[in-house]
C-alpha atoms as a PDB file:
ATOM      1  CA  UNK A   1      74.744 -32.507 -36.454  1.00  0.00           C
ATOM      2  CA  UNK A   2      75.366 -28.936 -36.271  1.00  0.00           C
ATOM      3  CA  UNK A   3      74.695 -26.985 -33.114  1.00  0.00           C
ATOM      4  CA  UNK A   4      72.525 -24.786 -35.606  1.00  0.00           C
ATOM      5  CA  UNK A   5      70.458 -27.828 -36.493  1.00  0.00           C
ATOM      6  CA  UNK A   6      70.306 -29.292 -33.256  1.00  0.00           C
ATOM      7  CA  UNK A   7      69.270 -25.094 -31.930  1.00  0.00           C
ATOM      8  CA  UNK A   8      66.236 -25.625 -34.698  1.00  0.00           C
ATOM      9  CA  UNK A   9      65.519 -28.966 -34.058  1.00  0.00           C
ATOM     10  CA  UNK A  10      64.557 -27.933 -29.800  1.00  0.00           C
ATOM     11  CA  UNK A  11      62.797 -24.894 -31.323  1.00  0.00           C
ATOM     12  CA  UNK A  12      60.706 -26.969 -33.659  1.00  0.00           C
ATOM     13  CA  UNK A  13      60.138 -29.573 -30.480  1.00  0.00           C
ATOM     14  CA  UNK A  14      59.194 -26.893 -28.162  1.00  0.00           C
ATOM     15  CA  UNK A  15      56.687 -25.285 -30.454  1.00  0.00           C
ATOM     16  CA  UNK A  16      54.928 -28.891 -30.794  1.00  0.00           C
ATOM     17  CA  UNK A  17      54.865 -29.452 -27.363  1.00  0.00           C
ATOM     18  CA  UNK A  18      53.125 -25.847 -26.916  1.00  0.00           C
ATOM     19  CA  UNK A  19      50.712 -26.314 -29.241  1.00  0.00           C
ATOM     20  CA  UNK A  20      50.059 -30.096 -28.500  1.00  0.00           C
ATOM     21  CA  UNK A  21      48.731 -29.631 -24.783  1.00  0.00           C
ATOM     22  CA  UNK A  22      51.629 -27.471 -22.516  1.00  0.00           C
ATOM     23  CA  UNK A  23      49.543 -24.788 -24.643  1.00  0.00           C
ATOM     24  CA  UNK A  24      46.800 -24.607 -22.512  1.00  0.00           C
ATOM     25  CA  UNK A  25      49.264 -22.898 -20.038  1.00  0.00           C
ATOM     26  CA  UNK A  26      49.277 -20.075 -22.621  1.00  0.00           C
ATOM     27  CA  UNK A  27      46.715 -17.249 -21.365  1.00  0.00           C
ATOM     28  CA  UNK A  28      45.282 -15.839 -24.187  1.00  0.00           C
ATOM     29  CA  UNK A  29      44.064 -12.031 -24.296  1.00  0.00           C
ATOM     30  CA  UNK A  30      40.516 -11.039 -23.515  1.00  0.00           C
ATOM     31  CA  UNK A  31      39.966 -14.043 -21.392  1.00  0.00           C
ATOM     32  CA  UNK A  32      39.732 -12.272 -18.470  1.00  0.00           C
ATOM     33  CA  UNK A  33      37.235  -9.934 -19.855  1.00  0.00           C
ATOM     34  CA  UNK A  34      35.153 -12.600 -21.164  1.00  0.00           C
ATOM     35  CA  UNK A  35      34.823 -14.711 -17.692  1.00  0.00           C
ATOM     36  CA  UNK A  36      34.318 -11.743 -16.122  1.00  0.00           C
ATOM     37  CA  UNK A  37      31.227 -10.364 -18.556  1.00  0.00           C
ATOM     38  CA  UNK A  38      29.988 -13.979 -18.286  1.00  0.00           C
ATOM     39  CA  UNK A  39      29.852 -14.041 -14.405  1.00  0.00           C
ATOM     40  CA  UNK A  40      28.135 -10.522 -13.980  1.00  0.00           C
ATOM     41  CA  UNK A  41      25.284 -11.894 -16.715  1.00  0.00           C
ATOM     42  CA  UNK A  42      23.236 -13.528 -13.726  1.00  0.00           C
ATOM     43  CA  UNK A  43      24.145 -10.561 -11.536  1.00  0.00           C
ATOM     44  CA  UNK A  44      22.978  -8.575 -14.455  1.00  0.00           C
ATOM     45  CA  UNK A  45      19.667 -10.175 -14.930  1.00  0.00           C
ATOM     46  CA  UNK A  46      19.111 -10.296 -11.301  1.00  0.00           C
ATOM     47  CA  UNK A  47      19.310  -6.811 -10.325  1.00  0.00           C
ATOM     48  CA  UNK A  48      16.979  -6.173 -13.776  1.00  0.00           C
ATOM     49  CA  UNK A  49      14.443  -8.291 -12.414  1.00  0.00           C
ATOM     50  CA  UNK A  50      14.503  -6.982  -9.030  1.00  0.00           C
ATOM     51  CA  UNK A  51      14.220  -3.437 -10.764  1.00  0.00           C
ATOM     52  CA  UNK A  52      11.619  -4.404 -12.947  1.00  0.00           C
ATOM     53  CA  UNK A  53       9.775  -5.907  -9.759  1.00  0.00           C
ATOM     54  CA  UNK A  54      10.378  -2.630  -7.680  1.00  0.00           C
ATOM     55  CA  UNK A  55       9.367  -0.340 -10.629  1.00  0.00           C
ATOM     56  CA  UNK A  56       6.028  -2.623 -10.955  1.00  0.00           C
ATOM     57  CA  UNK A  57       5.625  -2.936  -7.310  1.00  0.00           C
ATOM     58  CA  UNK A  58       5.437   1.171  -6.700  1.00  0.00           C
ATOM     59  CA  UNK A  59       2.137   1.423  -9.726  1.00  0.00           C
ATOM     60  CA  UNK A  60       0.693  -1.595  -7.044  1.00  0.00           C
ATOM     61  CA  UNK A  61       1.088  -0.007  -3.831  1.00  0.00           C
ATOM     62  CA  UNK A  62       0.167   3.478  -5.027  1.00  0.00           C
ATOM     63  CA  UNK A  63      -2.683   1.970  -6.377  1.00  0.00           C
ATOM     64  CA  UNK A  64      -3.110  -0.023  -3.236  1.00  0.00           C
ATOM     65  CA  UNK A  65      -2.636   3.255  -1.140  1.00  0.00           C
ATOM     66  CA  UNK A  66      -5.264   5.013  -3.172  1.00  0.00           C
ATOM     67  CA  UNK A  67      -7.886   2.419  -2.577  1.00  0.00           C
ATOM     68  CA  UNK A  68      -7.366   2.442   1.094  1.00  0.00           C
ATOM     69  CA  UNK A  69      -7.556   6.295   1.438  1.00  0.00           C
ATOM     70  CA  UNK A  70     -11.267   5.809  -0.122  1.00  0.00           C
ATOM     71  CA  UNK A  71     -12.534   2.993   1.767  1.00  0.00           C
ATOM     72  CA  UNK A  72     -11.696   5.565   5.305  1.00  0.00           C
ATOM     73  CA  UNK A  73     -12.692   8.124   3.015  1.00  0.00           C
ATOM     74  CA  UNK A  74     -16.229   6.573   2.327  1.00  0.00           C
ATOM     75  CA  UNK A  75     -16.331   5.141   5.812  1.00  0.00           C
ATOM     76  CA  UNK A  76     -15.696   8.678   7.368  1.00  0.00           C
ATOM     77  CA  UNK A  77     -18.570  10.337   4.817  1.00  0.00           C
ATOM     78  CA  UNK A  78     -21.377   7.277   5.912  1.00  0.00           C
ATOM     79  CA  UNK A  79     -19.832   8.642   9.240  1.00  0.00           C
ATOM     80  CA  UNK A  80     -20.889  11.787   9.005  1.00  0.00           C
ATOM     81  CA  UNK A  81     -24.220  11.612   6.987  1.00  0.00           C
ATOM     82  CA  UNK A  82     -25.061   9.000   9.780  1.00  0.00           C
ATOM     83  CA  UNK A  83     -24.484  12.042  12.736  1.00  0.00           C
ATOM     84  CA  UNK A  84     -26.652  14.222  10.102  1.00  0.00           C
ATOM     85  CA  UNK A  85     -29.096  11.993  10.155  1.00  0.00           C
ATOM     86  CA  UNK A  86     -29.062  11.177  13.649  1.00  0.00           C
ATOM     87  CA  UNK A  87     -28.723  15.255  14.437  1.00  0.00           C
ATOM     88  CA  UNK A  88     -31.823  16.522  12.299  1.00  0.00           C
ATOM     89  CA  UNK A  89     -34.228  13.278  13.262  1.00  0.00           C
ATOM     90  CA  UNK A  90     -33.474  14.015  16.838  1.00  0.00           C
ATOM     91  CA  UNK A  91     -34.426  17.528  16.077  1.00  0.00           C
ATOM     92  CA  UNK A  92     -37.445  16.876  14.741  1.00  0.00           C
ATOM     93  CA  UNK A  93     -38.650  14.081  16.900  1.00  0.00           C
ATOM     94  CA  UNK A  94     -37.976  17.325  19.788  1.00  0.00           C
ATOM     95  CA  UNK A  95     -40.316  19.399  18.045  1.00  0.00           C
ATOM     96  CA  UNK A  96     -42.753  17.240  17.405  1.00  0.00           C
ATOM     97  CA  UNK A  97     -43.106  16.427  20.927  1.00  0.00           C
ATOM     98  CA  UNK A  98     -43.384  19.795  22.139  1.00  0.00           C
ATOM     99  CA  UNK A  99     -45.738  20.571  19.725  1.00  0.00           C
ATOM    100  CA  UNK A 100     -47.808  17.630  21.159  1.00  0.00           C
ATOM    101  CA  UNK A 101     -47.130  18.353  24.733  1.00  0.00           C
ATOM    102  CA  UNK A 102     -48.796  22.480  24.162  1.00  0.00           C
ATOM    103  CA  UNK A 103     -51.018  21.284  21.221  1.00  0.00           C
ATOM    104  CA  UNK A 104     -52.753  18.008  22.200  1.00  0.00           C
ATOM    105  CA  UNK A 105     -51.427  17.680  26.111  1.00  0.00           C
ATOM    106  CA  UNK A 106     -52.431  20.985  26.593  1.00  0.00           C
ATOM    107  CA  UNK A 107     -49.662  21.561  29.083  1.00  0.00           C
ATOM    108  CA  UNK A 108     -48.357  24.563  30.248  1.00  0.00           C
ATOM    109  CA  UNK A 109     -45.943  26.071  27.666  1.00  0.00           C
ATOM    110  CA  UNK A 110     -42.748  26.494  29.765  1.00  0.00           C
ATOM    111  CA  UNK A 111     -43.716  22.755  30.852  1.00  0.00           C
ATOM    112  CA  UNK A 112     -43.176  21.710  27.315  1.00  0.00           C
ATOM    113  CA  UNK A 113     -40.339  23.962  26.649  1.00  0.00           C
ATOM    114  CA  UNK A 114     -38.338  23.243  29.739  1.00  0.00           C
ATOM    115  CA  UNK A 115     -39.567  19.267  28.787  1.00  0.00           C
ATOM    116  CA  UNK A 116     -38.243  19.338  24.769  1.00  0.00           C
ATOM    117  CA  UNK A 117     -36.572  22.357  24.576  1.00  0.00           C
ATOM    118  CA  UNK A 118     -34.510  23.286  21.188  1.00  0.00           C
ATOM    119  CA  UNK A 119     -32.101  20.629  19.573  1.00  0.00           C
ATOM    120  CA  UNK A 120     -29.391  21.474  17.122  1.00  0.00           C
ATOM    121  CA  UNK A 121     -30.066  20.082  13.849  1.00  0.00           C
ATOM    122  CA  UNK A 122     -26.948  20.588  12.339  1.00  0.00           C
ATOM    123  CA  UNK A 123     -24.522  17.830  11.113  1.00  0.00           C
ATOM    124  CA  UNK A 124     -22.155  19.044  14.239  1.00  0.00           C
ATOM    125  CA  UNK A 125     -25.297  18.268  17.249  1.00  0.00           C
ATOM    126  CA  UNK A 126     -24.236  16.932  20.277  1.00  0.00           C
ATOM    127  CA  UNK A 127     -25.744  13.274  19.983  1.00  0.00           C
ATOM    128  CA  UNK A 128     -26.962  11.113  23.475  1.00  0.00           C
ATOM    129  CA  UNK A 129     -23.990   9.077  24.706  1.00  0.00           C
ATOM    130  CA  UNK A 130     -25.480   5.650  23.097  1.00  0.00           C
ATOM    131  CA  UNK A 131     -26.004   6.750  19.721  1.00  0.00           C
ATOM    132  CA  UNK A 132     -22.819   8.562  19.463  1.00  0.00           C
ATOM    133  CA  UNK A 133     -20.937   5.179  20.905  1.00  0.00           C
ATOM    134  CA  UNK A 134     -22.903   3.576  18.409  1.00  0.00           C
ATOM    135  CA  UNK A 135     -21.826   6.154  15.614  1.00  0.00           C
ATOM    136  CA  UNK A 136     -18.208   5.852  16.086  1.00  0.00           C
ATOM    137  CA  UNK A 137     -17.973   2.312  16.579  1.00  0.00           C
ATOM    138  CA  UNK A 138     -19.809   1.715  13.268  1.00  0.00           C
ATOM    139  CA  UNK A 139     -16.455   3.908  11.899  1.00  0.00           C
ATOM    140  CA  UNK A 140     -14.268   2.005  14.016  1.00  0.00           C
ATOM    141  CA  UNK A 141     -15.157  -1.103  12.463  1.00  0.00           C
ATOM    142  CA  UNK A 142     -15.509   0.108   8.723  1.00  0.00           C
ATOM    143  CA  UNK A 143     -11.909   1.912   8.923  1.00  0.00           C
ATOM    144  CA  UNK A 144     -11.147  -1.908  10.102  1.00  0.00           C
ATOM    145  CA  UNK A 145     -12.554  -3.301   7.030  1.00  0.00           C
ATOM    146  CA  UNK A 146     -10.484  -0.439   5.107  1.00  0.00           C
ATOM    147  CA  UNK A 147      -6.780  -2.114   6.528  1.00  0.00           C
ATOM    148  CA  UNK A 148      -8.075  -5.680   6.507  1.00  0.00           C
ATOM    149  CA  UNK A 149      -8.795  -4.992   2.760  1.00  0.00           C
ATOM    150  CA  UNK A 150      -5.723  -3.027   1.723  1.00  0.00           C
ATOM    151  CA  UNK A 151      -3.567  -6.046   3.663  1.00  0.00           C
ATOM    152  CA  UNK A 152      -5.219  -8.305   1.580  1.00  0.00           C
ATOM    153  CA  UNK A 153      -4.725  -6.785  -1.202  1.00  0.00           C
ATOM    154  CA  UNK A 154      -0.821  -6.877  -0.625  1.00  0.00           C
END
């Protein structure tokens, strides 16, 4: 044999051997790119669905936020149509006991004006200690309800 033939004949054996199984030591091109795209798919679709939850999680609590600013906004109103209430009765009930006290008492009027003198009738009276307490722990208890609520909500 010739040193030419016997130079083809290792050429010819070393190609078989690569491509018969010492090939899978070849690296081919791209692989890295692929393994790598493949492993950031999950981290892909993770941080989408964490995005997606975020993005519908703000519409939620806005909305959430929103309801609980009109609960204390209703509670605070009842709050102060109750003091109204409570303001103008008191005023009344004041004048019609004086009138009673001059008109069927017949008392001295500085009796019955020193006795039920003037109340303030307006929303902003100064109400007796009880009904105020009253008053504002009726709030207390309804701008409760409003956080209980909105917590449950979440």
């Amino acid at each position: 044999m010739s040193v030419g033939r016997i130079f083809k004949c290792g050429v010819l054996v070393a190609v078989a051997l690569i491509a018969a199984g010492a090939g899978n030591a070849v690296y081919p091109p791209g692989r890295d790119v692929a393994n790598e795209r493949n492993a950031r798919k999950p981290q892909a679709r993770l941080a989408a669905q964490q995005l997606a939850q975020a993005e519908g999680a703000a519409p939620r609590k806005a909305a959430a936020e929103q309801r609980y600013q009109t609960c204390l906004n209703a509670a605070t109103a009842a709050h102060d149509a109750a003091v109204a209430d409570n303001c103008k009765s008191l005023a009344e009930k004041t004048a019609a006991d004086r009138a009673d006290c001059l008109d069927k008492l017949k008392l001295p009027k500085t009796y019955c004006e020193a006795s039920y003198g003037a109340r303030d009738a307006s929303p902003q009276c100064a109400l007796p200690g009880a009904i105020a307490t009253v008053l504002e722990a009726n709030l207390a208890l309804a701008r409760d309800h409003c956080l209980q609520e909105s917590k449950a909500a979440q």
